[in-house]
Protein backbone atom coordinates (compact mmCIF):
# COMPACT_ATOMS: atom_id res chain seq x y z
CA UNK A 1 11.14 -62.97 65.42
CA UNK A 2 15.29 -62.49 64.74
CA UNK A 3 14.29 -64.86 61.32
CA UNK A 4 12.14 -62.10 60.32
CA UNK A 5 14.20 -59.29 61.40
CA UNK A 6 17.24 -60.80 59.60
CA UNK A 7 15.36 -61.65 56.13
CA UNK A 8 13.50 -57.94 56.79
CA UNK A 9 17.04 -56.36 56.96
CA UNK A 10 18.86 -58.81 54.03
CA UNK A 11 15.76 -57.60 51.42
CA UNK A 12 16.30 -54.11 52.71
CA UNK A 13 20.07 -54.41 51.43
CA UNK A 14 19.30 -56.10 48.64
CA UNK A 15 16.97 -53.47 47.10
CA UNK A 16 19.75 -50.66 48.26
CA UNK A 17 22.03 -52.56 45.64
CA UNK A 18 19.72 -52.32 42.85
CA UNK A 19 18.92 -49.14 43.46
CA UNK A 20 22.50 -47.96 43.68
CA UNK A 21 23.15 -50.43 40.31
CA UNK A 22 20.04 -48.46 38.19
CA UNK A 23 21.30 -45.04 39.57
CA UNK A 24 24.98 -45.96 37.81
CA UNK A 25 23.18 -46.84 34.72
CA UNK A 26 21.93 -43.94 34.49
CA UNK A 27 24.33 -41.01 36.07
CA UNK A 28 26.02 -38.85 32.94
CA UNK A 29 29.41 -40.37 30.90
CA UNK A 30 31.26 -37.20 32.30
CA UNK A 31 34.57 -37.57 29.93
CA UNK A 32 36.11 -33.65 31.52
CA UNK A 33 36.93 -35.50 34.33
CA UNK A 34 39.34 -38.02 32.47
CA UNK A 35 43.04 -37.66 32.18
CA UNK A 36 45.49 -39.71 29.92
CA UNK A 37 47.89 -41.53 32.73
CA UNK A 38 44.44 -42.48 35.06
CA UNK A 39 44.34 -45.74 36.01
CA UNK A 40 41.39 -47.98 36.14
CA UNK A 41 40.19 -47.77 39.51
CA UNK A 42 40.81 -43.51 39.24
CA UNK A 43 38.82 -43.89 35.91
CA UNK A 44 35.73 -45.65 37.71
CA UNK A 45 36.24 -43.20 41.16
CA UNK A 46 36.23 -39.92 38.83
CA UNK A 47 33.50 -41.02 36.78
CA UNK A 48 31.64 -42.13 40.11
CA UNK A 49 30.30 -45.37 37.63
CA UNK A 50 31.76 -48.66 36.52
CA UNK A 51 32.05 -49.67 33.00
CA UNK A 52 29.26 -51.31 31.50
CA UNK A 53 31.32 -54.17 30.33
CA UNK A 54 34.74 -54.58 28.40
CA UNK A 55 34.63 -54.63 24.77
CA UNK A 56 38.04 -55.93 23.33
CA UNK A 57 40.81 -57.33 25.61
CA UNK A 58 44.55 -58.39 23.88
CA UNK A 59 48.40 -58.63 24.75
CA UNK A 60 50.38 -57.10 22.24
CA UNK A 61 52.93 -59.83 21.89
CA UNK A 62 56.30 -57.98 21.43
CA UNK A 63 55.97 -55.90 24.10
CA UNK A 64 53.40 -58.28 26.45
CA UNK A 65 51.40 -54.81 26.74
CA UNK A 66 47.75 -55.65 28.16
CA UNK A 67 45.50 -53.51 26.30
CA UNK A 68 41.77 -53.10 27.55
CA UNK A 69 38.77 -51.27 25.80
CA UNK A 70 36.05 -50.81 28.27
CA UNK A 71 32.66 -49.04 27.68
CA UNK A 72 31.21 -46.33 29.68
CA UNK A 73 27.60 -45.68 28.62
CA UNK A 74 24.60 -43.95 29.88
CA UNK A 75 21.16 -45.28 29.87
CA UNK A 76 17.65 -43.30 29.71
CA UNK A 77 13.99 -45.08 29.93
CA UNK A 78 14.28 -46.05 26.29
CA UNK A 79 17.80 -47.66 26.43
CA UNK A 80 21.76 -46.21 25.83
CA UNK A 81 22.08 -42.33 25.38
CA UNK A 82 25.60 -42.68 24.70
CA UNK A 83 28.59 -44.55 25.10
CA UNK A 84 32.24 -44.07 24.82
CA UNK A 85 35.44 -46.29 24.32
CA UNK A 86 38.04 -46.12 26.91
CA UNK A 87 41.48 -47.45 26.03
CA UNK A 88 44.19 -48.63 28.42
CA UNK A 89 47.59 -50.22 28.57
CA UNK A 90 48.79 -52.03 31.26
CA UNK A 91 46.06 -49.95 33.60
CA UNK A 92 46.79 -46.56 32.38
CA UNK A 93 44.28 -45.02 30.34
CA UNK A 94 46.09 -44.05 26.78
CA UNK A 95 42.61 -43.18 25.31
CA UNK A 96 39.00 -42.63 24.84
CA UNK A 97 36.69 -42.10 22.00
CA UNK A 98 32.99 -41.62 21.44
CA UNK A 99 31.37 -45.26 20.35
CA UNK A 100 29.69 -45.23 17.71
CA UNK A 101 26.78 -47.80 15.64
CA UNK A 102 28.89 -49.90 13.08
CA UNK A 103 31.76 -49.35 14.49
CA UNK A 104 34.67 -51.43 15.97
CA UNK A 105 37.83 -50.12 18.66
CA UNK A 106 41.28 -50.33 16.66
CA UNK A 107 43.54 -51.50 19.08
């Protein structure tokens, strides 16, 4: 009986986090709420989503500056809406930009 109580609960909290995960893909890009300065982890807690993955990733050599392009996009029933290009350096946000089709971030 605990066996089926504990894989009961476990699938329970399991379909919670998929939930949650399809809500985020879905919940607005709300750029208003972004200021130049933010860190990452204010970026993601303001937008109240993580970034759907991270599209370019280099160290600037002369400076050993980490620069980071991230994507924040939202997702309807027929696939992305919208997505947009965040830029930082060494975890502050410098930038942001609306990506679009054909179209590459310039670090």
């Amino acid at each position: 009986m605990k066996t089926l109580l504990a894989a009961l609960f476990a699938a329970v909290l399991t379909s919670c986090g998929a939930i949650h995960q399809q809500v985020d893909l879905v919940s607005k890009v709300n750029t208003s709420v972004l200021a130049i300065g933010m860190s990452k982890a204010d970026v993601t807690k303001a937008m109240h989503k993580k970034p759907y993955n991270t599209v370019q990733a280099e160290r600037i050599p002369d400076s050993n500056t980490l620069v980071e392009v991230v994507q924040y996009t939202q997702f309807d029933d027929n696939g992305p809406l919208e997505s947009y290009w965040l830029y930082f350096a060494n975890d502050k946000l410098e930038r942001w930009e609306l990506a679009r089709p054909g179209h590459r971030p310039v670090i």
